[in-house]
Protein backbone atom coordinates (compact mmCIF):
# COMPACT_ATOMS: atom_id res chain seq x y z
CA UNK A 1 124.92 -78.09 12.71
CA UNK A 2 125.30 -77.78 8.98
CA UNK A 3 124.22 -75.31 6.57
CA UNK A 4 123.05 -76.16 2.97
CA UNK A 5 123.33 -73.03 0.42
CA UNK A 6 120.36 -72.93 -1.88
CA UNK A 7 120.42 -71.94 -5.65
CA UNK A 8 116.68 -70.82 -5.81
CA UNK A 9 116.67 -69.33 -9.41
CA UNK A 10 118.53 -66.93 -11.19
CA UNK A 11 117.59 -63.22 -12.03
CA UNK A 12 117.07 -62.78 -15.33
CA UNK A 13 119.01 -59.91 -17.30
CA UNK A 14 116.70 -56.87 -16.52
CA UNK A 15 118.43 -54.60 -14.66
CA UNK A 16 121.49 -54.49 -12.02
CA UNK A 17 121.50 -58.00 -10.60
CA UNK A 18 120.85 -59.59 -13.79
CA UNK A 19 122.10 -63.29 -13.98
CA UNK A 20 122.59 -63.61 -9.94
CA UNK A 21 121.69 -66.26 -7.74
CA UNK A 22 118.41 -66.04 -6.09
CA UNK A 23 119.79 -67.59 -2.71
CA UNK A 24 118.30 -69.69 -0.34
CA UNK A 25 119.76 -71.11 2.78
CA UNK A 26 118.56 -74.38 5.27
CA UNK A 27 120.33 -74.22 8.54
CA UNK A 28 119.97 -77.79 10.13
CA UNK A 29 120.39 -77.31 13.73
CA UNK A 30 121.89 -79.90 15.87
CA UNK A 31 118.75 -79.52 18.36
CA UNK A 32 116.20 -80.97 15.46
CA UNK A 33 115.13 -77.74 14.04
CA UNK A 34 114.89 -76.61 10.48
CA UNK A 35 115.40 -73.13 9.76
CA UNK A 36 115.27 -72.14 6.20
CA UNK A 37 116.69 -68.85 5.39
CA UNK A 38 114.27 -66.63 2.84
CA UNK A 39 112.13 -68.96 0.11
CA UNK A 40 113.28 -67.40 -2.86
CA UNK A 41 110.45 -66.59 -6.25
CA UNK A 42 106.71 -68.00 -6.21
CA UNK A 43 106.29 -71.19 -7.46
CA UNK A 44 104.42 -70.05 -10.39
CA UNK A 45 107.32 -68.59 -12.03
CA UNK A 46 108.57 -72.25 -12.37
CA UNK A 47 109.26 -72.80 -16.32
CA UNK A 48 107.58 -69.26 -17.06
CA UNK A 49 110.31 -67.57 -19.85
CA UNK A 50 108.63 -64.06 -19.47
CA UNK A 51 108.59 -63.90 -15.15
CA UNK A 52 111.62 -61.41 -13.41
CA UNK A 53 113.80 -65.21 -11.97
CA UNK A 54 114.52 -67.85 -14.02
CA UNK A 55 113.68 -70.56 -11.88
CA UNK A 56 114.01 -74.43 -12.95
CA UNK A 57 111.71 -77.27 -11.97
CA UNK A 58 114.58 -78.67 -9.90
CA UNK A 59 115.45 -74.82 -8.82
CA UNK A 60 112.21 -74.42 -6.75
CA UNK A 61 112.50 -74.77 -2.71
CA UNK A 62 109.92 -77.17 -2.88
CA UNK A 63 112.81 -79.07 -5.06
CA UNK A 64 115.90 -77.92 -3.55
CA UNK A 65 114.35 -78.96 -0.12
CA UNK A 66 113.55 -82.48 -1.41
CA UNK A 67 116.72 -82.89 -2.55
CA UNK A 68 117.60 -83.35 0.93
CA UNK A 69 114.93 -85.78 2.09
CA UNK A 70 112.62 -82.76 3.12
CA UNK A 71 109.48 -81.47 2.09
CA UNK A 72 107.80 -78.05 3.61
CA UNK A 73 105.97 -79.63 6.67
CA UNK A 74 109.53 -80.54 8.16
CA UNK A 75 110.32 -76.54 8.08
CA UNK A 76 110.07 -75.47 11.76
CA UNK A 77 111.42 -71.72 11.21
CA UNK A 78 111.97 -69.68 7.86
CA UNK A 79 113.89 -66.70 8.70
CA UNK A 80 113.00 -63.45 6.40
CA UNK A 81 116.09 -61.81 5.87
CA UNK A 82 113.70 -59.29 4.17
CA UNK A 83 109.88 -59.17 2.05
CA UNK A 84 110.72 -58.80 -1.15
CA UNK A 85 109.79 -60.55 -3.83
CA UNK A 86 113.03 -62.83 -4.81
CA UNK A 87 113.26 -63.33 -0.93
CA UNK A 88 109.51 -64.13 -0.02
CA UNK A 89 107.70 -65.41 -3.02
CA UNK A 90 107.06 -68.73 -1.84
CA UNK A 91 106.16 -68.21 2.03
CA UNK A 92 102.86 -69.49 1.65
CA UNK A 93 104.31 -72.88 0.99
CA UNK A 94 105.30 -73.28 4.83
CA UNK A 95 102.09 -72.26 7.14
CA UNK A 96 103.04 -74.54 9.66
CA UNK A 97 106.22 -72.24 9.93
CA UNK A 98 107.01 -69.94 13.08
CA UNK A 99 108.60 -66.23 10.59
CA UNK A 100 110.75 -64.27 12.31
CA UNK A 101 111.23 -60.80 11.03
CA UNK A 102 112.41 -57.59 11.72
CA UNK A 103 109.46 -55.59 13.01
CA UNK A 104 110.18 -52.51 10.89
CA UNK A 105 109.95 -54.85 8.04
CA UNK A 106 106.57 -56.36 8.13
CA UNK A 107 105.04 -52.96 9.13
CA UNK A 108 106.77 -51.13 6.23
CA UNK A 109 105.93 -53.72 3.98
CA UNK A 110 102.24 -54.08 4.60
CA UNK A 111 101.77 -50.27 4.69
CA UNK A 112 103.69 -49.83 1.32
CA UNK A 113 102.13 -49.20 -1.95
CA UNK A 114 105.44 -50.08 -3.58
CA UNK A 115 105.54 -52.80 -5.97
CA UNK A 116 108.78 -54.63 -4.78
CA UNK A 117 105.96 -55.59 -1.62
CA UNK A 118 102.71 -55.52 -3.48
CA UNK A 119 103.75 -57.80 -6.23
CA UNK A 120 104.31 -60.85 -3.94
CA UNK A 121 102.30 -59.94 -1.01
CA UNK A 122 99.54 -62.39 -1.82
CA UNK A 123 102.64 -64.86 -1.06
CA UNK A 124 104.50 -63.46 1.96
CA UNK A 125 101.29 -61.96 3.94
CA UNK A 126 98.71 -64.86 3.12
CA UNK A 127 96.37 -65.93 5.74
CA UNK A 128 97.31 -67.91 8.13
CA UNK A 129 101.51 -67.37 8.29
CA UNK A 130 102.82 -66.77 11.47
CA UNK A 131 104.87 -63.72 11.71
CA UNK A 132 107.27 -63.38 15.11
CA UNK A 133 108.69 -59.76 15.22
CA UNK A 134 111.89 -58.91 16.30
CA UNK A 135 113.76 -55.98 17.40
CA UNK A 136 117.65 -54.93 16.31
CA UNK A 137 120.27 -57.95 16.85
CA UNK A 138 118.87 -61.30 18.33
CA UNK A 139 120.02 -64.74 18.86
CA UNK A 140 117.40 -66.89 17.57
CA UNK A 141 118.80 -70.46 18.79
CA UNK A 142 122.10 -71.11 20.09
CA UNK A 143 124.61 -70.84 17.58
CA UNK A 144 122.39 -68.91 14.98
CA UNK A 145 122.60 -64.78 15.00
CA UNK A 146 120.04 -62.52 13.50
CA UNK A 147 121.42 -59.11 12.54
CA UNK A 148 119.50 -55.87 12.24
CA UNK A 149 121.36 -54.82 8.35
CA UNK A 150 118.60 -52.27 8.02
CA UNK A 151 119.07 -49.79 4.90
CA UNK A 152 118.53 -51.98 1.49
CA UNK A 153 115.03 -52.57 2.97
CA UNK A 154 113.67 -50.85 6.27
CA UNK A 155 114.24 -53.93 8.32
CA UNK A 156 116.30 -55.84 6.73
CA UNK A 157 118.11 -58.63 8.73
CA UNK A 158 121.13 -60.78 8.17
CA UNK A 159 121.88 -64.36 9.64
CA UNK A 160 125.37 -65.30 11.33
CA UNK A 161 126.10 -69.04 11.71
CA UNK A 162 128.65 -70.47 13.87
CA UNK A 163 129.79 -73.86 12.87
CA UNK A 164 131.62 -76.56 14.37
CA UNK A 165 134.05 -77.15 11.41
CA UNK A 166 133.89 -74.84 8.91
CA UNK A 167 133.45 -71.24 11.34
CA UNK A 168 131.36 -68.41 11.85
CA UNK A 169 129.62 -68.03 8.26
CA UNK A 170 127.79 -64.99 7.58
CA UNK A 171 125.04 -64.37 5.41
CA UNK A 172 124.70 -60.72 4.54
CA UNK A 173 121.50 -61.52 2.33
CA UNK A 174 121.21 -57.87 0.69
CA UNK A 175 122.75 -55.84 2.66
CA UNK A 176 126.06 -56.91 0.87
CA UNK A 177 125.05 -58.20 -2.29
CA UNK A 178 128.21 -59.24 -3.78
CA UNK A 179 131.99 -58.67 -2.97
CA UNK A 180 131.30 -54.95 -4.87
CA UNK A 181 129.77 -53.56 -2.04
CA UNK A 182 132.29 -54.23 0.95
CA UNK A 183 133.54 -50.84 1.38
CA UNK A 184 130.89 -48.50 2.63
CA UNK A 185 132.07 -45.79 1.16
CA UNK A 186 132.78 -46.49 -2.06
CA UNK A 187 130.22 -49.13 -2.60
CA UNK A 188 126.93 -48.70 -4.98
CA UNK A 189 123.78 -47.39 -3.79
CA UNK A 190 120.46 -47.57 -5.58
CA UNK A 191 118.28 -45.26 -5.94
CA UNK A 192 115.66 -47.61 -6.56
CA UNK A 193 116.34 -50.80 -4.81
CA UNK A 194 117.66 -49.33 -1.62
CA UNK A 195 115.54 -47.96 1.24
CA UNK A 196 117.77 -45.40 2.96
CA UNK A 197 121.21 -45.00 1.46
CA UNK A 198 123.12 -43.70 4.61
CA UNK A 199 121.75 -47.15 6.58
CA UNK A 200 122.61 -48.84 3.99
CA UNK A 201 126.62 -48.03 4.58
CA UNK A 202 126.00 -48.40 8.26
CA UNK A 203 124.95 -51.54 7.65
CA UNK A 204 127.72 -52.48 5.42
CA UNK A 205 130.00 -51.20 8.14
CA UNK A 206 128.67 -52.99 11.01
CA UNK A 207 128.42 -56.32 8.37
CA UNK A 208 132.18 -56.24 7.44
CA UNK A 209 133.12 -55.23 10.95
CA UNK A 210 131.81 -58.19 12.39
CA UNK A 211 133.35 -60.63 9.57
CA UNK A 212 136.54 -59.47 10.82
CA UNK A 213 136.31 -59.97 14.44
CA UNK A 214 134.50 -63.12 13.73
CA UNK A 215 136.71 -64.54 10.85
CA UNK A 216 133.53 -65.16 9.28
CA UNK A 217 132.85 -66.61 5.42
CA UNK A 218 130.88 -64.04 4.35
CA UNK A 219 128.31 -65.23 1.91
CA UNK A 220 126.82 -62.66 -0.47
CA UNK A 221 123.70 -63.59 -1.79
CA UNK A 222 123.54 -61.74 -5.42
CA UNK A 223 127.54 -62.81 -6.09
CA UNK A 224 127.46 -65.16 -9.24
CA UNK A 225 131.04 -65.21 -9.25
CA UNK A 226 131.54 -66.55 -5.46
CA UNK A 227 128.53 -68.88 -6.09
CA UNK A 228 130.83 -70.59 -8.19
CA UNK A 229 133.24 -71.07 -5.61
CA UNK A 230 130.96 -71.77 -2.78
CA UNK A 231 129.70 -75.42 -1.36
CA UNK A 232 125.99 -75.40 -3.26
CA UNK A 233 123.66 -77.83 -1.48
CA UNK A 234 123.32 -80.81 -1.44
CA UNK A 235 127.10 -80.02 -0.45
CA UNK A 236 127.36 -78.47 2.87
CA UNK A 237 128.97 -76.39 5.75
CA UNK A 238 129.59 -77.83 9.06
């Protein structure tokens, strides 16, 4: 199995997260299946100076996932770690995709007036996606965890890996932005950008709990600083 990290964009300098990857992950799994972990901004922010991500021609998933001798139809699975828009914006690129999400997400999401859904929904609920629902913690195939990290968003999910080479590798997507946050007590909570604060520190809890038992890479998906330290596709985990 091997696991490609995927530069997506960047944030651009607006508000907390400014100049942070936006992340996205391909999980090739040694059965034949593609799983690509969130889809990062919409492909018409491409080149666009004045959108939220700065996002390169080469940046794009459509790109990145070339790159790699793949185009959308070879995505089998595109886990949604959560719906919003730096995370989702280009679902509607993969409709031949099975979605798995957290239940409580996609029904918060498509009942919320909020613009962190709204903005992209036209992207992440277009006609025709496949949504499967899940409940809590879930093994999706073997060797690939999902991870109820609700709080940051009201279903938000995580993804644990477990690699043949390299270890257990955990992608905390939001949940644990950046090495910042690791202590749930003491870490930052938004206002804002954060659903429910007290879940959020649960989840961080449970997150850096299992790390430890696990001797897990955790991968934080807003970290600019670890980015720079991390394998970036077309380099790889294994």
């Amino acid at each position: 199995m091997r696991l490609y990290l995927l530069r997506l964009g960047t944030v651009r300098p607006r508000g907390p997260l400014a100049e942070v990857p936006v992340p996205g992950y391909l999980i090739r799994h040694p059965g034949g299946t593609n799983i690509l972990v969130d889809t990062g901004a919409a492909r018409n922010m491409v080149g666009d100076e004045s959108a939220a991500f700065a996002v390169g021609e080469d940046e794009h998933v459509s790109a990145q996932l070339g790159r790699l001798g793949l185009n959308a139809e070879d995505i089998d699975i595109v886990v949604c770690t959560h719906l919003h828009p730096d995370h989702s914006g280009s679902n509607d690129l993969f409709p031949q995709a099975r979605f798995v999400v957290q239940r409580r997400e996609l029904e918060e999401a498509r009942a919320s007036t909020e613009m962190k859904y709204t903005w992209m929904r036209e992207h992440w609920d277009a006609p025709g996606l496949t949504y499967d629902q899940v409940d809590g913690d879930v093994e999706l195939l073997p060797g690939v965890e999902l991870i109820d990290s609700h709080g940051h968003s009201a279903g938000h999910q995580s993804v644990l890996v477990r690699l043949a080479n390299s270890g257990p590798l955990l992608i905390t997507g939001d949940a644990v932005p950046s090495a910042d946050h690791t202590d749930p007590e003491s870490r930052p909570v938004s206002d804002v950008f954060d659903h429910d604060g007290e879940a959020v520190r649960a989840s961080t809890r449970k997150l850096m709990n299992l790390a430890a038992r696990e001797n897990a890479l955790v991968v934080h998906s807003h970290d600019q600083q670890q980015w720079g330290t991390l394998r970036i596709a077309p380099e790889f985990y294994d």
